[in-house]
N, C-alpha and C. Protein backbone atom coordinates (compact mmCIF):
# COMPACT_ATOMS: atom_id res chain seq x y z
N UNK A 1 78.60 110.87 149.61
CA UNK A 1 79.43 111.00 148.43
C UNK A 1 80.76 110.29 148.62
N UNK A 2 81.54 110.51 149.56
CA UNK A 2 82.74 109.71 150.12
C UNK A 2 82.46 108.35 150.28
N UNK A 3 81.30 107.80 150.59
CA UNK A 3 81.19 106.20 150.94
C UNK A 3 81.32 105.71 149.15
N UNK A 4 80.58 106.36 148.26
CA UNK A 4 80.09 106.27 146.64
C UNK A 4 81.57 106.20 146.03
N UNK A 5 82.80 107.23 146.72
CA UNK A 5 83.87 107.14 145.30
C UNK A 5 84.84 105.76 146.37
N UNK A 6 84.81 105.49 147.57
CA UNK A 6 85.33 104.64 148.26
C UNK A 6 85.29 103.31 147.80
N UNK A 7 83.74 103.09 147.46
CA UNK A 7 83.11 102.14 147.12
C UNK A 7 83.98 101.70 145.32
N UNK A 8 83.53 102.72 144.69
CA UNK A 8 84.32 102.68 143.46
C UNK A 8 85.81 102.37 143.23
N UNK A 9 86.36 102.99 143.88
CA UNK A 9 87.54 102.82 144.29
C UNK A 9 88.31 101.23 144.88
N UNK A 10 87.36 100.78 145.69
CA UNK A 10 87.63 99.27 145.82
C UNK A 10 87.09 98.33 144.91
N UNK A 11 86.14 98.49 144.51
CA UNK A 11 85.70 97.72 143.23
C UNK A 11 86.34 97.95 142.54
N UNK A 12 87.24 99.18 141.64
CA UNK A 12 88.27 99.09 140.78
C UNK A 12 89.37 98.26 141.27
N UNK A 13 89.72 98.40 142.38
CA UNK A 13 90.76 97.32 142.90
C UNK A 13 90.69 96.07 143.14
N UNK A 14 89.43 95.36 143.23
CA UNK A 14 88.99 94.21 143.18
C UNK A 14 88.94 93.73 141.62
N UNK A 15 88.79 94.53 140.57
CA UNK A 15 88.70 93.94 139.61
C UNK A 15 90.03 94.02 139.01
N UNK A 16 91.21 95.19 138.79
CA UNK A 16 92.38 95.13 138.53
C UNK A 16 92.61 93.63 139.13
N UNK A 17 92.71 93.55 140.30
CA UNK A 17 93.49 92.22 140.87
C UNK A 17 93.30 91.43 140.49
N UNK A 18 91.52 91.03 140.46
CA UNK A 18 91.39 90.02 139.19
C UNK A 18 91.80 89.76 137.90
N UNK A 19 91.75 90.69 137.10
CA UNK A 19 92.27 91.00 135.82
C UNK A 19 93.46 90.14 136.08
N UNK A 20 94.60 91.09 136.76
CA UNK A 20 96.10 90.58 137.29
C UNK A 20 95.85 88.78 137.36
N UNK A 21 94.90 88.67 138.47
CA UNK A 21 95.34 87.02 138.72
C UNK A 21 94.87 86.16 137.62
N UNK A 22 93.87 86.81 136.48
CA UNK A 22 93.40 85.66 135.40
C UNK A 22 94.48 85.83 134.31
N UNK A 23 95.42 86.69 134.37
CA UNK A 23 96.15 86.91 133.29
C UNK A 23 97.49 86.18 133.54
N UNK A 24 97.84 85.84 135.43
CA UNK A 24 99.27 85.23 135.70
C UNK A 24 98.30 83.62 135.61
N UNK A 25 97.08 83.02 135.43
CA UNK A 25 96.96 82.01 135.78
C UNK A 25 96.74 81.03 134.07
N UNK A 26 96.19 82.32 133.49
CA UNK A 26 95.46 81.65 132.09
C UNK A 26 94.94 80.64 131.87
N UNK A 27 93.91 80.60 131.86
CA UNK A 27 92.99 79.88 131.91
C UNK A 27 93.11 78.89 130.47
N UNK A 28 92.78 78.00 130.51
CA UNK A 28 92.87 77.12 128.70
C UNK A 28 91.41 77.04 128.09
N UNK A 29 90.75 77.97 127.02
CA UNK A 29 89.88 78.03 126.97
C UNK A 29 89.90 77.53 125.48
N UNK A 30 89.00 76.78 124.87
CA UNK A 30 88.80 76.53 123.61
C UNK A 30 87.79 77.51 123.09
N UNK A 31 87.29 78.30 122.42
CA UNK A 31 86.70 79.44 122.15
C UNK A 31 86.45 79.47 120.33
N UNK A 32 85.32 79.82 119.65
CA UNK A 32 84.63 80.16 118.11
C UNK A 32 83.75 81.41 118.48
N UNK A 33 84.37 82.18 117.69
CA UNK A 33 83.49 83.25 117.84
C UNK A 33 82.91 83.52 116.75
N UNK A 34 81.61 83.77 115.89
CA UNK A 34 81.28 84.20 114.55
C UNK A 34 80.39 85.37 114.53
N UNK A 35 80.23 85.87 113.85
CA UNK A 35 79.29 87.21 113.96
C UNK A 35 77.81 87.12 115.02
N UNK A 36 77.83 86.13 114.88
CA UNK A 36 76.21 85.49 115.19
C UNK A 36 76.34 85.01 117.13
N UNK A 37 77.30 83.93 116.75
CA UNK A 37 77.69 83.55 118.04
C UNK A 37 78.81 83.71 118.38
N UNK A 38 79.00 82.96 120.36
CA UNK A 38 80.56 83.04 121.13
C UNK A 38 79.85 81.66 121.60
N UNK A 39 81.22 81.05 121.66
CA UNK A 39 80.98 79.88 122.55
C UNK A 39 82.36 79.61 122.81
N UNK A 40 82.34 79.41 124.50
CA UNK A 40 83.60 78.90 125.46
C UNK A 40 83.25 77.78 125.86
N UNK A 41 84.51 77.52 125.73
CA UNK A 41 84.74 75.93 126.66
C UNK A 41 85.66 75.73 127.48
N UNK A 42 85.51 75.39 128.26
CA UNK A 42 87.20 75.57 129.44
C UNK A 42 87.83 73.70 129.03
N UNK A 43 88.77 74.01 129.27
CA UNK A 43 89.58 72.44 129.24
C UNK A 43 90.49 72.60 130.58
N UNK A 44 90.07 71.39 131.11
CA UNK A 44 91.23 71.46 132.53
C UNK A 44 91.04 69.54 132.86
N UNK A 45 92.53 69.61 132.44
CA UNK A 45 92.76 68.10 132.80
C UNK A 45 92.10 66.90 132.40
N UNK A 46 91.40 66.27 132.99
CA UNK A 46 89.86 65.61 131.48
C UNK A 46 88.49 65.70 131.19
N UNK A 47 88.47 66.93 131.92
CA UNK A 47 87.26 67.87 131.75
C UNK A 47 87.24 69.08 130.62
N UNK A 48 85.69 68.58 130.06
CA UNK A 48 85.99 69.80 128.80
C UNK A 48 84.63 70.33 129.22
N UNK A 49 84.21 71.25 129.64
CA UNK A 49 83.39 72.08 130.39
C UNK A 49 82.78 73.32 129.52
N UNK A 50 81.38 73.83 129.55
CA UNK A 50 80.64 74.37 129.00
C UNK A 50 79.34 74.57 129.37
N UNK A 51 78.05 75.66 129.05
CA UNK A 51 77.13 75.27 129.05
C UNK A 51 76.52 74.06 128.30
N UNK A 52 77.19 74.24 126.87
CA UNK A 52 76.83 73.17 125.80
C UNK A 52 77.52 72.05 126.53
N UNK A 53 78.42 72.12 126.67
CA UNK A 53 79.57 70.82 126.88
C UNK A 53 80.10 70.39 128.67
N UNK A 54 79.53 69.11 128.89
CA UNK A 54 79.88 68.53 129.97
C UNK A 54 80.73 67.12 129.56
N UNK A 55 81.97 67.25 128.87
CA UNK A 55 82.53 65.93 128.74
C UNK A 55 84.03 65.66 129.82
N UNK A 56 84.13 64.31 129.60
CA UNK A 56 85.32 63.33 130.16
C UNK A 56 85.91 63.09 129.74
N UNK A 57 87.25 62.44 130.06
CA UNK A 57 87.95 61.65 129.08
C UNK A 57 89.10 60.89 129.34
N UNK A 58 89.36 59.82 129.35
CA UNK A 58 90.63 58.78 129.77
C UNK A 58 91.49 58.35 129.01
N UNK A 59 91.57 58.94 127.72
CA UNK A 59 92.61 59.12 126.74
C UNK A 59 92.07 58.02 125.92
N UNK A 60 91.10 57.19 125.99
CA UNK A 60 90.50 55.88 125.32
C UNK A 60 89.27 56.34 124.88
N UNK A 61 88.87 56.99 125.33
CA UNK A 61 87.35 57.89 125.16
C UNK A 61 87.03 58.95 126.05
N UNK A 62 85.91 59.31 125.05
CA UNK A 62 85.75 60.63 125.24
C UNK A 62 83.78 60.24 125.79
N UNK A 63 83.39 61.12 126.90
CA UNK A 63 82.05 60.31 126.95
C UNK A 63 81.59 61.98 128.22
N UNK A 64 79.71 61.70 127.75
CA UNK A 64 79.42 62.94 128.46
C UNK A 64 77.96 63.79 127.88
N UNK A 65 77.76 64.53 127.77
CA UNK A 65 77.08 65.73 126.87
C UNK A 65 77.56 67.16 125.93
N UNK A 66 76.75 66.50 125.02
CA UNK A 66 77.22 67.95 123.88
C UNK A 66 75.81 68.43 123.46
N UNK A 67 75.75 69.98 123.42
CA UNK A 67 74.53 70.64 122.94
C UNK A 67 73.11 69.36 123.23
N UNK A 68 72.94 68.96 124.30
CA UNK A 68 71.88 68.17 124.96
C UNK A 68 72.12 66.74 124.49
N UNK A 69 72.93 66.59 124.03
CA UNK A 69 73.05 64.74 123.42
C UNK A 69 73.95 64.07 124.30
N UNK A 70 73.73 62.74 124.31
CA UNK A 70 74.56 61.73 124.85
C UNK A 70 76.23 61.73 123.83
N UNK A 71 77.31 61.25 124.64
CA UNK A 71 77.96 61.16 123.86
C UNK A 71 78.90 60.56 124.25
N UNK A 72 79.19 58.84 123.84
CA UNK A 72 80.28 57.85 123.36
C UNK A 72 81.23 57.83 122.34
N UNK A 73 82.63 58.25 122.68
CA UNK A 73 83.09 58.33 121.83
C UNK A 73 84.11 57.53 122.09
N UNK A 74 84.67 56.88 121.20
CA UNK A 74 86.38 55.88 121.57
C UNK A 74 86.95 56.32 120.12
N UNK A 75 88.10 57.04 120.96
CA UNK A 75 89.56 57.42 120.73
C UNK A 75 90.81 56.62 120.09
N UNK A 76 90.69 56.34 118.77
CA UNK A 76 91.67 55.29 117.92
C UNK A 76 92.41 56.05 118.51
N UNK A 77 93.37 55.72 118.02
CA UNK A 77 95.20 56.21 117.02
C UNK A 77 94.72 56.75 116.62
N UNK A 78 94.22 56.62 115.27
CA UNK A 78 93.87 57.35 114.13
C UNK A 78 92.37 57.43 113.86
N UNK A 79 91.41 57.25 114.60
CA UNK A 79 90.02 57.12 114.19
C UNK A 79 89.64 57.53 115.41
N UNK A 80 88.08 57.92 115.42
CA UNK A 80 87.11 58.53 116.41
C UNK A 80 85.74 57.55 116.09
N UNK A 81 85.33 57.09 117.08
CA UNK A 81 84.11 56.22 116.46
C UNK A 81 83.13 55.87 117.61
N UNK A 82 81.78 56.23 117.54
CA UNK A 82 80.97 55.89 118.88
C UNK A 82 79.52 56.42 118.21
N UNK A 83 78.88 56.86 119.01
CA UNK A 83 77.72 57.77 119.11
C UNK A 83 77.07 59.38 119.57
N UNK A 84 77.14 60.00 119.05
CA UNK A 84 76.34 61.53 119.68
C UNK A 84 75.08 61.73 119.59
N UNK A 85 74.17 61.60 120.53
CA UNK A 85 72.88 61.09 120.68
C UNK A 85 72.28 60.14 119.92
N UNK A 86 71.75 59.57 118.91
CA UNK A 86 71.26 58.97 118.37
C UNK A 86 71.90 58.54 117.10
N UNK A 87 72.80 59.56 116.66
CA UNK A 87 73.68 59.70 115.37
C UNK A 87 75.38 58.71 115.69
N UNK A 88 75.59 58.06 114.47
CA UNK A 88 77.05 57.58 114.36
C UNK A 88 77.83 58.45 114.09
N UNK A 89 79.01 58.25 114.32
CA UNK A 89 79.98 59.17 114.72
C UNK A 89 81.46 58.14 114.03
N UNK A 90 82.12 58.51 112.78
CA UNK A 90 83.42 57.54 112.32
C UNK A 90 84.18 58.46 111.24
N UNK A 91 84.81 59.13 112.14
CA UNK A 91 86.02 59.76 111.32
C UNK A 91 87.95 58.73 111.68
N UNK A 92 88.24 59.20 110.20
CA UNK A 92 89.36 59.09 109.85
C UNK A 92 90.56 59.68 109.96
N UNK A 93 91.29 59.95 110.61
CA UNK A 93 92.27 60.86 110.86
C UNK A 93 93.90 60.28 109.87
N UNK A 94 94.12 60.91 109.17
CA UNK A 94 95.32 61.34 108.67
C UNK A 94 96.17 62.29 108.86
N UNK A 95 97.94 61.99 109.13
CA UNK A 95 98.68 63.20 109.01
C UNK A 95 99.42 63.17 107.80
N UNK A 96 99.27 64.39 107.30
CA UNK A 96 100.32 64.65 106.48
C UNK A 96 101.30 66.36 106.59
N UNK A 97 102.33 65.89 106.82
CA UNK A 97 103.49 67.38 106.97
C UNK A 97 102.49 67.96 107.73
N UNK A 98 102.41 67.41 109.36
CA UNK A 98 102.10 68.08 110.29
C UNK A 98 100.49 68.88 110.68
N UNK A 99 99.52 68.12 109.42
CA UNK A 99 98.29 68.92 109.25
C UNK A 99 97.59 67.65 109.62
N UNK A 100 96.40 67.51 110.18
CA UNK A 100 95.56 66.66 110.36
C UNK A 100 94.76 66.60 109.44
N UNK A 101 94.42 65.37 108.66
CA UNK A 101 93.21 65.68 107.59
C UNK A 101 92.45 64.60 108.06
N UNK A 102 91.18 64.90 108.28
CA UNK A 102 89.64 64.14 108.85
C UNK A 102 88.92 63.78 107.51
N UNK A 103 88.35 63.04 107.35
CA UNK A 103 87.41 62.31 106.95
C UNK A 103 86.54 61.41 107.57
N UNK A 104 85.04 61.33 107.48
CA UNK A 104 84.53 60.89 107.92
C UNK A 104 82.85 61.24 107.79
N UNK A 105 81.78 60.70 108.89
CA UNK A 105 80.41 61.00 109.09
C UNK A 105 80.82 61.32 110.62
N UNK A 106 79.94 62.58 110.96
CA UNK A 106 79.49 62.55 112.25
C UNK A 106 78.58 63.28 112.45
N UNK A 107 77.60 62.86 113.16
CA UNK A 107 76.52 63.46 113.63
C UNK A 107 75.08 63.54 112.24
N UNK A 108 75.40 62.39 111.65
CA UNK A 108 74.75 62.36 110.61
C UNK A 108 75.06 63.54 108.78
N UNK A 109 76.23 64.09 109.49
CA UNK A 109 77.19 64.69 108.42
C UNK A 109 78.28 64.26 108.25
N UNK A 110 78.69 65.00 106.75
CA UNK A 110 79.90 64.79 106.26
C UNK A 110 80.99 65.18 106.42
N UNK A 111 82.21 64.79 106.84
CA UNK A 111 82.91 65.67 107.58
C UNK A 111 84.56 65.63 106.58
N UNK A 112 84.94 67.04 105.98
CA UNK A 112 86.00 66.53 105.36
C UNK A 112 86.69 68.20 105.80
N UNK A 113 87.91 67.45 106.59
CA UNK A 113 88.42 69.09 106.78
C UNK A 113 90.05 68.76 107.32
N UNK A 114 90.89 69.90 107.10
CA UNK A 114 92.52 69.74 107.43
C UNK A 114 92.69 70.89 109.11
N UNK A 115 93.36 70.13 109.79
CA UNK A 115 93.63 71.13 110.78
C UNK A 115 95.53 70.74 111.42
N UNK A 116 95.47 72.42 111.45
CA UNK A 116 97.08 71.83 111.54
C UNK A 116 97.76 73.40 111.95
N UNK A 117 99.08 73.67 111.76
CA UNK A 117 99.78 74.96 112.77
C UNK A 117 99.55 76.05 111.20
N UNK A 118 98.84 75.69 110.40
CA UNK A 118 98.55 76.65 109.04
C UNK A 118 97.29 77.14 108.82
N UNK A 119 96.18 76.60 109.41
CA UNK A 119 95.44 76.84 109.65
C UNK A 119 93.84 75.18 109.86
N UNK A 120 92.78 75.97 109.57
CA UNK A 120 91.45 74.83 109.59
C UNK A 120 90.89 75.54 108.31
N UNK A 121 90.77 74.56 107.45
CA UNK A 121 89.82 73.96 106.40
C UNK A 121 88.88 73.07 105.64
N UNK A 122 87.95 73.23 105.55
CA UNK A 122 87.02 71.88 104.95
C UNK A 122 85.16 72.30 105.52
N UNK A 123 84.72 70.90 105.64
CA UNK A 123 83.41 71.29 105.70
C UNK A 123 83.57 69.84 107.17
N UNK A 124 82.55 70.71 107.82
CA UNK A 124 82.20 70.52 108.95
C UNK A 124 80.61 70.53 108.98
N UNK A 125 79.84 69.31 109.34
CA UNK A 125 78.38 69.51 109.33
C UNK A 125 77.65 70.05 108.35
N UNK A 126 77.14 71.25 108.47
CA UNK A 126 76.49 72.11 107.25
C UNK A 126 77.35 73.48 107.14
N UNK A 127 78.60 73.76 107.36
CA UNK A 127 79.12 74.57 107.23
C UNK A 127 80.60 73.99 106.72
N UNK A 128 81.07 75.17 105.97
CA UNK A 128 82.02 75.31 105.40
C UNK A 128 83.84 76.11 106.14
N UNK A 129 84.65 75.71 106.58
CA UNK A 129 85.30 76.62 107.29
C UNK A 129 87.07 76.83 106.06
N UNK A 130 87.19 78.20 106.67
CA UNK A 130 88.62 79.12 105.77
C UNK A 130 88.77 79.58 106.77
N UNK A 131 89.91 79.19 108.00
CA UNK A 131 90.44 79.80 108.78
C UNK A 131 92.16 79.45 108.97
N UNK A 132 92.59 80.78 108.75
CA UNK A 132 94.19 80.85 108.63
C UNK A 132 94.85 80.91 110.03
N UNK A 133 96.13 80.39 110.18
CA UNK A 133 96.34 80.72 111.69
C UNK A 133 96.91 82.55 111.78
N UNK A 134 97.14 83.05 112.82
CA UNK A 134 97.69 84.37 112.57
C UNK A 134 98.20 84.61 113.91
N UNK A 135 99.49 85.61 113.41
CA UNK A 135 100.76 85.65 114.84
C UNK A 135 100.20 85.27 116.24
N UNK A 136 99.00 85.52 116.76
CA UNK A 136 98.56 85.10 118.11
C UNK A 136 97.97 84.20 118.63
N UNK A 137 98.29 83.07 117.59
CA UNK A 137 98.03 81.83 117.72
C UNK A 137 96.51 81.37 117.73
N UNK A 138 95.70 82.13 116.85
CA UNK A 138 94.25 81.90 116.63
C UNK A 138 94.43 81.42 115.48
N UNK A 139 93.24 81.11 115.00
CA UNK A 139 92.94 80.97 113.69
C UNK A 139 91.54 81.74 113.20
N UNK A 140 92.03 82.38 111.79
CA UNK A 140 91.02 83.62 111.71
C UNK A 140 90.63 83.13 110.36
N UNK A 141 89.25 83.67 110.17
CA UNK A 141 88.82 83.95 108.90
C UNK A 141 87.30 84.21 108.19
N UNK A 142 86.57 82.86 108.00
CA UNK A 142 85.64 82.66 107.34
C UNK A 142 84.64 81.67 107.67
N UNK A 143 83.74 81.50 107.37
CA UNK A 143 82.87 80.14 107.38
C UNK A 143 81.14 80.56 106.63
N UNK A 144 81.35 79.28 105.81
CA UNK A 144 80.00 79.68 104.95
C UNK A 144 79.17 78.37 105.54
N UNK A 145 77.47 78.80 105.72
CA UNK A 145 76.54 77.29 106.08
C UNK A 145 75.45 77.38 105.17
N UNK A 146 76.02 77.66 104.16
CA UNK A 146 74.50 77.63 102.91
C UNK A 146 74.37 79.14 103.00
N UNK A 147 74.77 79.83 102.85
CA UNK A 147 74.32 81.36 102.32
C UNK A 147 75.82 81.95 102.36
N UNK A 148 75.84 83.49 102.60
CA UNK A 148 77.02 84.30 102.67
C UNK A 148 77.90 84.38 102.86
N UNK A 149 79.41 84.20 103.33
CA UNK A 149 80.39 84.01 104.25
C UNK A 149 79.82 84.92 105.27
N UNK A 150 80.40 83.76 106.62
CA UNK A 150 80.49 84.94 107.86
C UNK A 150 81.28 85.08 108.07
N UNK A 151 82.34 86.68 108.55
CA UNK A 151 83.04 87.05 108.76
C UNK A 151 83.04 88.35 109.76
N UNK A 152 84.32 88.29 110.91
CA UNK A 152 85.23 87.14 111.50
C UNK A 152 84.81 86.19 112.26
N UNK A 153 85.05 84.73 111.55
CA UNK A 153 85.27 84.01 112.43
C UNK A 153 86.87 83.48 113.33
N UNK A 154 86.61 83.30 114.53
CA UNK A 154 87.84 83.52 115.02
C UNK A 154 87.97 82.49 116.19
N UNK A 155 89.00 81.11 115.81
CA UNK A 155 89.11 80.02 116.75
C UNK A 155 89.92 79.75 117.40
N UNK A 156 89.78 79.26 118.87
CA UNK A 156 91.57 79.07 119.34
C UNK A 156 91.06 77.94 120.30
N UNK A 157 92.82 77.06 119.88
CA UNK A 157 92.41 75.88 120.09
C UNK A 157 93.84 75.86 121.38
N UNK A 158 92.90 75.53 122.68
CA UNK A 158 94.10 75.55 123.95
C UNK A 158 95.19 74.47 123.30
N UNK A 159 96.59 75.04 124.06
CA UNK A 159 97.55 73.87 123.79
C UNK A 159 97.26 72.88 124.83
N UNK A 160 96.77 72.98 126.33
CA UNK A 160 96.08 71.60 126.79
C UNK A 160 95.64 70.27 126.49
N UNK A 161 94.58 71.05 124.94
CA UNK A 161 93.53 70.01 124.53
C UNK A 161 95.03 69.28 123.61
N UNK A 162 95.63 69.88 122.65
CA UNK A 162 96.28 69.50 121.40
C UNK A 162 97.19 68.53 121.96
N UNK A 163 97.75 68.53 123.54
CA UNK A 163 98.79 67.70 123.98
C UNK A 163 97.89 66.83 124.57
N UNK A 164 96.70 66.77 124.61
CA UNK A 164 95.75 64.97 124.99
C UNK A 164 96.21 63.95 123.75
N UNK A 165 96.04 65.05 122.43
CA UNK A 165 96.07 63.98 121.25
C UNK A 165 94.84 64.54 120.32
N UNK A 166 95.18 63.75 119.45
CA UNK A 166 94.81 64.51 117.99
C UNK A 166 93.38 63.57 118.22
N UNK A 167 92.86 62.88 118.26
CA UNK A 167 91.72 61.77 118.19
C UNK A 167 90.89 63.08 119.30
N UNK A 168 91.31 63.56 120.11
CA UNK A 168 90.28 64.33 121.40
C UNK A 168 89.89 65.53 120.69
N UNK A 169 91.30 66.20 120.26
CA UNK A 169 91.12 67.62 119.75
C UNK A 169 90.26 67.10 118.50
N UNK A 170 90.27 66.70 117.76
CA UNK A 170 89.50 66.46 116.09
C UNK A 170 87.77 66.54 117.11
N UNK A 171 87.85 65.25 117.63
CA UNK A 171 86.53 64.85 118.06
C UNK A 171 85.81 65.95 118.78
N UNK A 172 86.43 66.75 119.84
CA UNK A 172 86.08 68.25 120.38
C UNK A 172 85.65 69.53 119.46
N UNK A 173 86.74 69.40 118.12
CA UNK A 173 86.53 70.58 117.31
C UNK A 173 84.83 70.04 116.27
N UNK A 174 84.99 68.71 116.04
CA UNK A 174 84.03 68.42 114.98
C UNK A 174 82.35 68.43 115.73
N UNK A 175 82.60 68.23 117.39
CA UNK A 175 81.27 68.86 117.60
C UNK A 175 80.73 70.16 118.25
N UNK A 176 82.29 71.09 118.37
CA UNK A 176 81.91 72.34 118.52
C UNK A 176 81.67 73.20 116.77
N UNK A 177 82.40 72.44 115.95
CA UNK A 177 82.12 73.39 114.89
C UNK A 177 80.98 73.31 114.02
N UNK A 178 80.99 71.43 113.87
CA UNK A 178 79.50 70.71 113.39
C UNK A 178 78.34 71.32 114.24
N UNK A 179 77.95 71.75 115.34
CA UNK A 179 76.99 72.09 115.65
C UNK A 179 76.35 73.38 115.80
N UNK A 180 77.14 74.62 115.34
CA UNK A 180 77.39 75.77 115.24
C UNK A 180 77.37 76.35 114.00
């Protein structure tokens, strides 16, 4: 019985500490959560890491695997343009008062959506997204793909990825959200 609460007892302390050290280290995770699904992505330096996601990146492109596809991407200024498996890939990036607005095809969809410190809106692939930002720096809300709204959906976008540049973050969000 003494070896059993000992045992417990250090495993609670092994995991507090952990807790402690993931909370002084914070990790930069890009993260969508919807009723249905969770999907993480870690970002560290020019690695964007996942089960789905094994990509690179040298600030010129973006290149690697997404949800089992090949993926070439080169990084305008203002444009994203390459291949994701077999499909073309050519969005448009606009700013206006601090919001990103995309236009474009990718992945054999249409892609028309605003992202910015107010929130993400538009259509992405076969889904529709209404997500507001809110005090903890997520963005919360909605997303319809041909039937009901699902609700909560709930996105957070590391400040890591957002200080690579807007061409990485667009191109990262349009095939985590397009494919989901």
């Amino acid at each position: 019985m003494k070896r059993a609460v000992r045992r417990a007892l250090t495993l609670a302390a092994v995991l507090a500490l952990g807790t402690a050290t993931a909370k002084d280290e914070e990790r930069p995770y890009l993260f969508l959560r919807t009723p249905q699904n969770a999907f993480t992505v870690q970002v560290t330096g020019k690695d964007i890491n996942s089960a789905d996601f094994q990509l690179t990146h040298d600030g010129k492109s973006l290149r690697g695997r997404a949800f089992d596809q090949v993926v070439f991407l080169s990084l305008g200024e203002d444009t994203v343009g390459g291949t994701v498996g077999s499909q073309l890939a050519r969005l448009r990036l606009q700013d206006k008062d601090g919001t990103t607005q995309v236009k474009g095809n990718f992945m054999g969809s249409l892609v028309d959506f605003s992202v910015g410190p107010q929130g993400l809106t538009g259509v992405l692939g076969r889904c529709g997204y209404e997500l507001k930002a809110n005090a903890n720096g997520l963005y919360e809300g909605s997303r319809s793909c041909g039937g009901i709204p699902q609700r909560p959906v709930l996105l957070s976008i590391p400040e890591n990825l957002t200080q690579q540049g807007t061409p990485l973050t667009v191109a990262t969000l349009a095939m985590l959200l397009g494919n989901v």
